[in-house]
PDB file of N, CA and C in Angstrom:
ATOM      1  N   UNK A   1     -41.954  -9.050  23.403  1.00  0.00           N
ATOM      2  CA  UNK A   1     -41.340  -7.754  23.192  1.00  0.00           C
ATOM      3  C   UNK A   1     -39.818  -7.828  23.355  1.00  0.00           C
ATOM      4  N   UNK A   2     -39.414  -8.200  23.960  1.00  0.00           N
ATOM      5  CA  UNK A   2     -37.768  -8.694  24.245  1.00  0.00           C
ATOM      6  C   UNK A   2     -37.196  -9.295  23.107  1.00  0.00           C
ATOM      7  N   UNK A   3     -37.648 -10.399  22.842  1.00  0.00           N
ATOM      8  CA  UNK A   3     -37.405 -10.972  21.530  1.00  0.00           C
ATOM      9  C   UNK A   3     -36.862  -9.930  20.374  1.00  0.00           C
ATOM     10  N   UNK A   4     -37.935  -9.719  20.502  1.00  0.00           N
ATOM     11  CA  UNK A   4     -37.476  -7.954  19.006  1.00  0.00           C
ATOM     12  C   UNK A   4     -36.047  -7.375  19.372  1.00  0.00           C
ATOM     13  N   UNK A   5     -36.458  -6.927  21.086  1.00  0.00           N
ATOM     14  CA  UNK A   5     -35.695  -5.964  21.389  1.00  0.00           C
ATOM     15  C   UNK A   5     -34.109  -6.600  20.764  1.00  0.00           C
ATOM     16  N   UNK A   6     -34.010  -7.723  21.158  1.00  0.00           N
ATOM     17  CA  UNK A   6     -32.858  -9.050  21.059  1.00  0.00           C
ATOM     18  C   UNK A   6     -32.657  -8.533  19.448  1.00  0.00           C
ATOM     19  N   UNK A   7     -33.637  -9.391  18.850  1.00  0.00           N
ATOM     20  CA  UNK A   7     -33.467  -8.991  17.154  1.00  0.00           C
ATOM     21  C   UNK A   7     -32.499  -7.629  16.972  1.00  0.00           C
ATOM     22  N   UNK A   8     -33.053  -6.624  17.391  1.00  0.00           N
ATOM     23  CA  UNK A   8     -32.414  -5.388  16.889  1.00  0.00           C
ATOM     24  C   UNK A   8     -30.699  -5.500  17.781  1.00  0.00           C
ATOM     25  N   UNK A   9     -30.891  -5.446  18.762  1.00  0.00           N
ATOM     26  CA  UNK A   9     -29.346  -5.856  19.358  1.00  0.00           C
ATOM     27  C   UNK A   9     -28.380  -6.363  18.486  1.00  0.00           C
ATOM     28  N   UNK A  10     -28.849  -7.902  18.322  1.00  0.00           N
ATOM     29  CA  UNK A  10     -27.853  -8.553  17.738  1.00  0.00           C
ATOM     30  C   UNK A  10     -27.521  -8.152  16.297  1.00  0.00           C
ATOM     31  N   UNK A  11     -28.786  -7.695  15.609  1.00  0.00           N
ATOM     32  CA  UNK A  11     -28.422  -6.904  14.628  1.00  0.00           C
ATOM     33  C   UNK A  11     -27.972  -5.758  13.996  1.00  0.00           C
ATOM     34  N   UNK A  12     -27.947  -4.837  15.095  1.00  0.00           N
ATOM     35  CA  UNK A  12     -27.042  -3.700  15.048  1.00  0.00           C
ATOM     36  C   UNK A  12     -25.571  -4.179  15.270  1.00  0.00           C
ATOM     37  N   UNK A  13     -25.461  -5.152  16.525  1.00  0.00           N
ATOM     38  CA  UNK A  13     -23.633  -6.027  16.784  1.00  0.00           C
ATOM     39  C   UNK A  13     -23.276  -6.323  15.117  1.00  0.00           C
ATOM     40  N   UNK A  14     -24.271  -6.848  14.895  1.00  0.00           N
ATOM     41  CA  UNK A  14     -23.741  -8.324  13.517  1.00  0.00           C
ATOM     42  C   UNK A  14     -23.486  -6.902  12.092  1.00  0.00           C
ATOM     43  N   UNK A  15     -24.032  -6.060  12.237  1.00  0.00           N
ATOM     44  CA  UNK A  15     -24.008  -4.793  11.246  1.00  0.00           C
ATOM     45  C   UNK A  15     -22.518  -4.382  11.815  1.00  0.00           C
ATOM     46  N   UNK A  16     -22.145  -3.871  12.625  1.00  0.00           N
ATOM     47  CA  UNK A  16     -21.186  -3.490  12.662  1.00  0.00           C
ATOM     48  C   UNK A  16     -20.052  -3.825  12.681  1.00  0.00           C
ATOM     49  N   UNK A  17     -19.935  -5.707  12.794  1.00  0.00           N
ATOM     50  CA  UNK A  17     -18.571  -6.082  12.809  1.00  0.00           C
ATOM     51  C   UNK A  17     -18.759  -6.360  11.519  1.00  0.00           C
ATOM     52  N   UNK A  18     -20.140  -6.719  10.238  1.00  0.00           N
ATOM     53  CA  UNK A  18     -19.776  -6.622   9.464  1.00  0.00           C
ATOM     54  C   UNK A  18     -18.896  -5.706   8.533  1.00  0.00           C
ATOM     55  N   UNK A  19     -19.680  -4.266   8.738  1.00  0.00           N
ATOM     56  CA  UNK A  19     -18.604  -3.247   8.350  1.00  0.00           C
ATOM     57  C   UNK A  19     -17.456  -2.687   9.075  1.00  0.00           C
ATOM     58  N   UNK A  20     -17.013  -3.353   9.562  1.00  0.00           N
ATOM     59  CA  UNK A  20     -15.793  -3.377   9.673  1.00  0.00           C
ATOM     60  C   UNK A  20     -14.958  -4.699   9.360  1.00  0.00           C
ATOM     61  N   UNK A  21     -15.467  -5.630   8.956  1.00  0.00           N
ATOM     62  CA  UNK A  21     -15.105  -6.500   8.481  1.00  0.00           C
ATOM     63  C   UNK A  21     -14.684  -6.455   6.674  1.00  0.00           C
ATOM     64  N   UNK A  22     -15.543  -5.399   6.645  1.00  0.00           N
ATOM     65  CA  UNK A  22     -15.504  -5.527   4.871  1.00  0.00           C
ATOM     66  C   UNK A  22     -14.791  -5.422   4.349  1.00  0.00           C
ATOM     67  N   UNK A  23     -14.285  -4.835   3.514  1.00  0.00           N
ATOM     68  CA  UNK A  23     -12.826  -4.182   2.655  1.00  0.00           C
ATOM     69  C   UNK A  23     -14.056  -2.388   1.475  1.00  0.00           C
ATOM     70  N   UNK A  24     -13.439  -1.673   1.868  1.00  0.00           N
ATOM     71  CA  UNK A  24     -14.130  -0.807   0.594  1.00  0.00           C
ATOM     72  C   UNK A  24     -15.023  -0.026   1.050  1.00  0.00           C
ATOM     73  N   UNK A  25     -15.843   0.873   0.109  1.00  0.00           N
ATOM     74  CA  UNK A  25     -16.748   1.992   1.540  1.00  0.00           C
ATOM     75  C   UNK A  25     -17.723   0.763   1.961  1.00  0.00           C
ATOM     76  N   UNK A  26     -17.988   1.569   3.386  1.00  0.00           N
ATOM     77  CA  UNK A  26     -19.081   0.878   4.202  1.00  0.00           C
ATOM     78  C   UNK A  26     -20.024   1.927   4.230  1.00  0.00           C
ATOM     79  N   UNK A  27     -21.159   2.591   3.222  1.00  0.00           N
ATOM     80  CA  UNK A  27     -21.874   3.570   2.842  1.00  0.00           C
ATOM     81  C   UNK A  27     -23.298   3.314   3.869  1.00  0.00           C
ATOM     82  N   UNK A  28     -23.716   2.093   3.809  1.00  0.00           N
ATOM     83  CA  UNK A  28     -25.104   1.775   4.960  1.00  0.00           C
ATOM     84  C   UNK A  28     -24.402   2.335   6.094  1.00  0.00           C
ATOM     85  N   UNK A  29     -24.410   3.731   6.419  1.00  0.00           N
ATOM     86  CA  UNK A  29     -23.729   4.525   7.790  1.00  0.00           C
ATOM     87  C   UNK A  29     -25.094   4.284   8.559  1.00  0.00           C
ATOM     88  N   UNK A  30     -25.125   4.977   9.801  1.00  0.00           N
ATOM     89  CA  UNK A  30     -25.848   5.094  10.675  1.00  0.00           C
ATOM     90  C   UNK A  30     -26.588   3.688  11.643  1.00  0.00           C
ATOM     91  N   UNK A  31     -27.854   4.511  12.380  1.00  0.00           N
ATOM     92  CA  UNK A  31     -28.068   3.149  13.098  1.00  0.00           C
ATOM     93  C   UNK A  31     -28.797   2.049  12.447  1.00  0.00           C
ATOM     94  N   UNK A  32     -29.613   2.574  11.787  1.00  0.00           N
ATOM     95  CA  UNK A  32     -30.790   2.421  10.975  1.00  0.00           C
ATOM     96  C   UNK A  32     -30.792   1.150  10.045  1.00  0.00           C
ATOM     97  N   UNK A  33     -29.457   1.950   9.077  1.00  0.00           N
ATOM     98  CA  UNK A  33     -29.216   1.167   8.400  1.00  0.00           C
ATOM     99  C   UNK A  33     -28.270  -0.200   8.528  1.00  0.00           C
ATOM    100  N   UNK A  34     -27.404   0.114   9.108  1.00  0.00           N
ATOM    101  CA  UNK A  34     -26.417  -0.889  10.030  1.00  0.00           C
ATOM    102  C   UNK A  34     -27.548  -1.425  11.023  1.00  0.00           C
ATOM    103  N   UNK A  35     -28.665  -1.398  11.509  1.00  0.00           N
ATOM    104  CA  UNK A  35     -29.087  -2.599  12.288  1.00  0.00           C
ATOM    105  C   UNK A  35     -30.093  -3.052  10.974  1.00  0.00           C
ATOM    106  N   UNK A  36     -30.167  -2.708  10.016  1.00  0.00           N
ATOM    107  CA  UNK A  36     -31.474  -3.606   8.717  1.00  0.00           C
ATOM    108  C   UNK A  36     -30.381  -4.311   8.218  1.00  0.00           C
ATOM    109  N   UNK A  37     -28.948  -3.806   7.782  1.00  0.00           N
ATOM    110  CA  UNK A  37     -27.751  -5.297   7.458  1.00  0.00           C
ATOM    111  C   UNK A  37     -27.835  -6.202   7.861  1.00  0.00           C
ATOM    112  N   UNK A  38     -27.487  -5.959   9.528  1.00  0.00           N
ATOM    113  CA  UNK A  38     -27.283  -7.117  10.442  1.00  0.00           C
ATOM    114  C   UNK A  38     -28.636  -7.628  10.686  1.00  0.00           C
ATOM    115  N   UNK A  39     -29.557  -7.574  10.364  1.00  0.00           N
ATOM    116  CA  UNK A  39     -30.943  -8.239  10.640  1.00  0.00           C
ATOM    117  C   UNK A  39     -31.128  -8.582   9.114  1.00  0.00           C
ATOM    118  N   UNK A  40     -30.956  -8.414   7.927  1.00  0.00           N
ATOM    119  CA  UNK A  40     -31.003  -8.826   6.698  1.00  0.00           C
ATOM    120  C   UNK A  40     -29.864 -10.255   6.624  1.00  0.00           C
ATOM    121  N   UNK A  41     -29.076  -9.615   7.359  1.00  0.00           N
ATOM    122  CA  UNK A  41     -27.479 -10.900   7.375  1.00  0.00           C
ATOM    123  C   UNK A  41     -28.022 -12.090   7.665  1.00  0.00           C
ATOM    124  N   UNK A  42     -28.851 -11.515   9.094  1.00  0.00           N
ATOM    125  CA  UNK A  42     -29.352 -13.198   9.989  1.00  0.00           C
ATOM    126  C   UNK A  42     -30.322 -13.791   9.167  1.00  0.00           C
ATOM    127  N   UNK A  43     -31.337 -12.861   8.619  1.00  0.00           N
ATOM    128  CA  UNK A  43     -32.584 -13.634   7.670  1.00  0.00           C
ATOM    129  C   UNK A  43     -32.232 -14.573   6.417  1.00  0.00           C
ATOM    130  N   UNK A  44     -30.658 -14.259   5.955  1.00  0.00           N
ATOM    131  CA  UNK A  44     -30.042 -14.587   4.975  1.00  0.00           C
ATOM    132  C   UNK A  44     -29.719 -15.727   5.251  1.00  0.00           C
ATOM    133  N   UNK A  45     -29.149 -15.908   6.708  1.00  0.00           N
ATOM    134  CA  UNK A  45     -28.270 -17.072   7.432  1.00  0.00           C
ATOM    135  C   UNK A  45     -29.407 -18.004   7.587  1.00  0.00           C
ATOM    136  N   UNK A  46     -30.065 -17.599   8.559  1.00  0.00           N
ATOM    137  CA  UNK A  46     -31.181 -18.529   8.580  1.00  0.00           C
ATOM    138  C   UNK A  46     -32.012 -19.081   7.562  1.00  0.00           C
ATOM    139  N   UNK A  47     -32.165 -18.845   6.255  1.00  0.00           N
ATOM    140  CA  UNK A  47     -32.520 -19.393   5.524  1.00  0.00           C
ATOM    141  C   UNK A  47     -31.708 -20.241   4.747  1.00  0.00           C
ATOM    142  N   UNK A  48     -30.988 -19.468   4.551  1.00  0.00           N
ATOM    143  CA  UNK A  48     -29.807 -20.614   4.128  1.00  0.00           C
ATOM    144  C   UNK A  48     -29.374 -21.707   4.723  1.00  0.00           C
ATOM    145  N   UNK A  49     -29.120 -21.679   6.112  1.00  0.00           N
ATOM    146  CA  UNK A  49     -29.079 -22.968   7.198  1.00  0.00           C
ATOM    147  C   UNK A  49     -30.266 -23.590   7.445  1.00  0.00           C
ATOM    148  N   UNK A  50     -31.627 -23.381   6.940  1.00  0.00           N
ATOM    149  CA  UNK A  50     -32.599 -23.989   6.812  1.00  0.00           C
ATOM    150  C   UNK A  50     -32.928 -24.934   5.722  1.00  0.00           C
ATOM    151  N   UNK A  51     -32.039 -24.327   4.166  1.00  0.00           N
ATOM    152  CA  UNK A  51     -32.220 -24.754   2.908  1.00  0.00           C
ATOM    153  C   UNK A  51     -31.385 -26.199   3.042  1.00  0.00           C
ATOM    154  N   UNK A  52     -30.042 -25.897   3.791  1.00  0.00           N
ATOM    155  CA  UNK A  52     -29.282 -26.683   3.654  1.00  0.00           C
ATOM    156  C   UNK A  52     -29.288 -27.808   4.915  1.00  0.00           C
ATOM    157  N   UNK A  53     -29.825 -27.803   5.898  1.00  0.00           N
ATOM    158  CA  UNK A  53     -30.103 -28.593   6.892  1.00  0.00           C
ATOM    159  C   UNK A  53     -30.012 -28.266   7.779  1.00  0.00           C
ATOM    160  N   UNK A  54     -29.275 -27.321   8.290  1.00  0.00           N
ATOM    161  CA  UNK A  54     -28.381 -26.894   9.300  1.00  0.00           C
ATOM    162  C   UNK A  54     -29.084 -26.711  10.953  1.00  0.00           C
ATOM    163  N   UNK A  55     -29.979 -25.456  10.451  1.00  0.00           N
ATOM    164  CA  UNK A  55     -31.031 -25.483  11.112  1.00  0.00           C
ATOM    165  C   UNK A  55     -32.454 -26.321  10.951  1.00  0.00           C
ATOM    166  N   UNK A  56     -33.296 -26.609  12.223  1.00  0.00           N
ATOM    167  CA  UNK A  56     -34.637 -27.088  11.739  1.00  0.00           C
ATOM    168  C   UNK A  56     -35.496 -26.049  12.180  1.00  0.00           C
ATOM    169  N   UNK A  57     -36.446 -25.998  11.203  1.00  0.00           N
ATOM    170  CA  UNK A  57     -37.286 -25.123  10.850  1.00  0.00           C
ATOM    171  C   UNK A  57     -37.771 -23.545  12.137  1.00  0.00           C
ATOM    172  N   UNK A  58     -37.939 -24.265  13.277  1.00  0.00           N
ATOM    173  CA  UNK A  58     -37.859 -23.311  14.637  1.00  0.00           C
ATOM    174  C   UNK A  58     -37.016 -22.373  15.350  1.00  0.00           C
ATOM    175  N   UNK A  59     -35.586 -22.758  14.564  1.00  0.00           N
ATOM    176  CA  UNK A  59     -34.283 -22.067  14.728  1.00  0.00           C
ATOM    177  C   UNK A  59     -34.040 -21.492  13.911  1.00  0.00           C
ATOM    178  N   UNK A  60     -33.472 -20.033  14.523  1.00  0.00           N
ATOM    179  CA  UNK A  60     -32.401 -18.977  13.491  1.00  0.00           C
ATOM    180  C   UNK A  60     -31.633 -19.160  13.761  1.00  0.00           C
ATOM    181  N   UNK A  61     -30.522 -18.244  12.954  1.00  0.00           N
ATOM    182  CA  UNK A  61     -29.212 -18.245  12.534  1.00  0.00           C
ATOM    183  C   UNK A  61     -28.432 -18.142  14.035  1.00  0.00           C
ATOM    184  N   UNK A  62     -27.370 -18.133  14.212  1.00  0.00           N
ATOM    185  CA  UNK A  62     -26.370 -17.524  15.478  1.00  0.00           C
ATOM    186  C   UNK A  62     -25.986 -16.479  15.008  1.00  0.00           C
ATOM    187  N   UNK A  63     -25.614 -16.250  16.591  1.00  0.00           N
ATOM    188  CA  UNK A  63     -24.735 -14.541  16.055  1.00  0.00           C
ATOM    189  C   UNK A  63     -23.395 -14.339  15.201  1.00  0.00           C
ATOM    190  N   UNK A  64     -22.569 -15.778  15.180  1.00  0.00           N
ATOM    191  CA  UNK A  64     -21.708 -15.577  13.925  1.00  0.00           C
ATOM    192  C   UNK A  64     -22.097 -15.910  12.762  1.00  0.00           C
ATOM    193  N   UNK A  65     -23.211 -16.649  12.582  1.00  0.00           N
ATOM    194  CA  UNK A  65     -23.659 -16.909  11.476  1.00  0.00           C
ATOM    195  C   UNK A  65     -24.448 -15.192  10.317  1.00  0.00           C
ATOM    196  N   UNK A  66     -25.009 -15.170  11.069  1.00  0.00           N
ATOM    197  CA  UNK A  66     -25.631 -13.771  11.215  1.00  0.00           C
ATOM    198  C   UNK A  66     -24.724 -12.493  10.306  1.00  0.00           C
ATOM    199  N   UNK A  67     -23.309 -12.393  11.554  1.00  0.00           N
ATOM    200  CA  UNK A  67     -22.604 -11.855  10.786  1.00  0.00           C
ATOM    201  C   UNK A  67     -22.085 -12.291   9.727  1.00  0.00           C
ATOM    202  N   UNK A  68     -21.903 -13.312   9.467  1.00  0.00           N
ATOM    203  CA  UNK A  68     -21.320 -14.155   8.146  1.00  0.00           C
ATOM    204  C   UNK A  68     -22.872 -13.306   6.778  1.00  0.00           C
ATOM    205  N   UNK A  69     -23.934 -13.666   7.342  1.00  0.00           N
ATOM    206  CA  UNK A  69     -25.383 -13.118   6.014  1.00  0.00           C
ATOM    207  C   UNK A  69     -24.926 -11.738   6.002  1.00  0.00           C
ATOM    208  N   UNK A  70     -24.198 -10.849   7.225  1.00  0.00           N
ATOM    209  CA  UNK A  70     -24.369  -9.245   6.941  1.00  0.00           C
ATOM    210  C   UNK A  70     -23.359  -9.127   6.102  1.00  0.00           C
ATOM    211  N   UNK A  71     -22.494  -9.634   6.517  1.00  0.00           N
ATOM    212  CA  UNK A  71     -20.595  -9.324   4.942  1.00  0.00           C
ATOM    213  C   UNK A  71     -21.403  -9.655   3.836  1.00  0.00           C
ATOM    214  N   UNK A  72     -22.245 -10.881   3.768  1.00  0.00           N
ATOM    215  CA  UNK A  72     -22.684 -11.154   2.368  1.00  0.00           C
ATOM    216  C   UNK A  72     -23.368 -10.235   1.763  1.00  0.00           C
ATOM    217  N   UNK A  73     -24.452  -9.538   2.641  1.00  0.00           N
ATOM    218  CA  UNK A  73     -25.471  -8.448   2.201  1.00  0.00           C
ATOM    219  C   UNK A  73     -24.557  -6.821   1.878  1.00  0.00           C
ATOM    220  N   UNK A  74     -23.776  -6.919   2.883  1.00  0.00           N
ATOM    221  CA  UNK A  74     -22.709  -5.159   2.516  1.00  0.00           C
ATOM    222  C   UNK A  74     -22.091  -6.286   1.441  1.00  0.00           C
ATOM    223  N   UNK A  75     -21.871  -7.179   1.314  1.00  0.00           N
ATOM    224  CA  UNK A  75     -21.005  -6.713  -0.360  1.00  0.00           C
ATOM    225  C   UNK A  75     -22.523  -7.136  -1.527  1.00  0.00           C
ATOM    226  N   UNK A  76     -22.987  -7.571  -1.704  1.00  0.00           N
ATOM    227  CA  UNK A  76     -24.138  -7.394  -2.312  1.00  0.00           C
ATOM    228  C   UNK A  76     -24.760  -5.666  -2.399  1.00  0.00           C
ATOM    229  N   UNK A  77     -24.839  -5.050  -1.335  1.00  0.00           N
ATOM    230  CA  UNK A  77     -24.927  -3.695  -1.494  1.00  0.00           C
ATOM    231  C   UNK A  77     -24.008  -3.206  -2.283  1.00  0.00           C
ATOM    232  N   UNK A  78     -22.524  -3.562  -1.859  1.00  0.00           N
ATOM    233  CA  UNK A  78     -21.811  -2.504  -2.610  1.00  0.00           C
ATOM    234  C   UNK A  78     -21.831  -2.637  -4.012  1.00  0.00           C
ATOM    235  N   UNK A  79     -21.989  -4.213  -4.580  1.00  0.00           N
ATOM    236  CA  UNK A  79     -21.941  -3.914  -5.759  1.00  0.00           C
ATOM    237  C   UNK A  79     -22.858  -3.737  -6.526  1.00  0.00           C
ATOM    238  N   UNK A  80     -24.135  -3.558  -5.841  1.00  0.00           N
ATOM    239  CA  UNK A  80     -25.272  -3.202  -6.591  1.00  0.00           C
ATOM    240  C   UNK A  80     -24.987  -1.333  -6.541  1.00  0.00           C
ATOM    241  N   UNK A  81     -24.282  -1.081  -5.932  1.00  0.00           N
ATOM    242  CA  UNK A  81     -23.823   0.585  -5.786  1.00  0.00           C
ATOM    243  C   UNK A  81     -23.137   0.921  -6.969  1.00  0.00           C
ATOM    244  N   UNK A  82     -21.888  -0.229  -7.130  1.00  0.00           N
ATOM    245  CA  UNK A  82     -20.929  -0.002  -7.758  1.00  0.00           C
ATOM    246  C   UNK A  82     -20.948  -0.073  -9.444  1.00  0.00           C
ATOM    247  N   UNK A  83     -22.071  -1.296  -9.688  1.00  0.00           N
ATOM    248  CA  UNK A  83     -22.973  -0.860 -11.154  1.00  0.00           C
ATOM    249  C   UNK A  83     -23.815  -0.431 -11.337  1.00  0.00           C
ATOM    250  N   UNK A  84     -24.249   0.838 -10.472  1.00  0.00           N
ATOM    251  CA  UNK A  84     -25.245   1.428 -10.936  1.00  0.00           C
ATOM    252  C   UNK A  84     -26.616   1.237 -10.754  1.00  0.00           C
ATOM    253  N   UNK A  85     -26.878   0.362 -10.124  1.00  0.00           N
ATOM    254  CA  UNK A  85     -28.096  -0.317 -10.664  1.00  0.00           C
ATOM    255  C   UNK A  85     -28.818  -0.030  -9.387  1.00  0.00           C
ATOM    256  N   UNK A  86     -28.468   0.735  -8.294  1.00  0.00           N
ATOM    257  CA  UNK A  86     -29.041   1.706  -7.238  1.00  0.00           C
ATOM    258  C   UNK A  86     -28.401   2.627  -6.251  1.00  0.00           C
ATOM    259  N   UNK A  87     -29.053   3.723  -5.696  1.00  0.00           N
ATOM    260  CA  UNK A  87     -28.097   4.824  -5.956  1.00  0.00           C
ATOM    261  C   UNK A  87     -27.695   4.322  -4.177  1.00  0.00           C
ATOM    262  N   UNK A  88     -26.734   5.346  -3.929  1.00  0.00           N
ATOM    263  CA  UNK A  88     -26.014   5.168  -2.802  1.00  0.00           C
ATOM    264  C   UNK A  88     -27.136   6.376  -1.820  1.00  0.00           C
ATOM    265  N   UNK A  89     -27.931   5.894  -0.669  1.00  0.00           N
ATOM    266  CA  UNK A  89     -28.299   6.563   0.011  1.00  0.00           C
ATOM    267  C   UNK A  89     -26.978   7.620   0.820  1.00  0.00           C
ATOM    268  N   UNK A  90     -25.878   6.721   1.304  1.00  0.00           N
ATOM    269  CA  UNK A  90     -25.612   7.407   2.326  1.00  0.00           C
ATOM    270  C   UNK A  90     -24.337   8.513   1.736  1.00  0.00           C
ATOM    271  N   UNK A  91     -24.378   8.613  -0.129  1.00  0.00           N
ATOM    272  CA  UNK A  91     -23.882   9.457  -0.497  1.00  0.00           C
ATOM    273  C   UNK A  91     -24.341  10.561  -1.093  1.00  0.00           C
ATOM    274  N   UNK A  92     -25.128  11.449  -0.612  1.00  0.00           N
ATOM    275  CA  UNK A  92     -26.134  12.117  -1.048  1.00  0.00           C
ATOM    276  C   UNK A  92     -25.605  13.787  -0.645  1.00  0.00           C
TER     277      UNK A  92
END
């Protein structure tokens, strides 16, 4: 149960320095969504540091790594915002 609890922690942290890291709107507002970034960021990281060697198979991402998958995922959001191609929840 901790574990999780951890998960959501670090992924609400890694959500928020992403958006503020970004450049441009940061529209994923709230808690909700800013901790599914930063937990999308790390799943990103960790696979990717898995693809590429980095990690072995039992290990996730770190917490800067993490944030490094959430910038990738808010700009992947934004520009899936920005052509259209899904609508902006948090502009409604």
């Amino acid at each position: 149960m901790s574990g999780i609890l951890w998960i959501i922690i670090v992924g609400f942290v890694a959500g928020l320095i992403a958006r503020w890291l970004s450049p441009g709107p940061n529209t994923p507002s709230g808690f909700i969504l800013t901790t599914v970034l930063g937990i999308a960021g790390a799943f990103l990281a960790t696979f990717v540091g898995q693809a590429i060697g980095h990690y072995s198979l039992d290990q996730g991402a770190g917490f800067i790594t993490a944030t490094i998958g959430a910038v990738v995922v808010l700009f992947i959001w934004n520009r899936l915002v920005a052509s259209g191609v899904m609508s902006d929840p948090g502009n409604r």
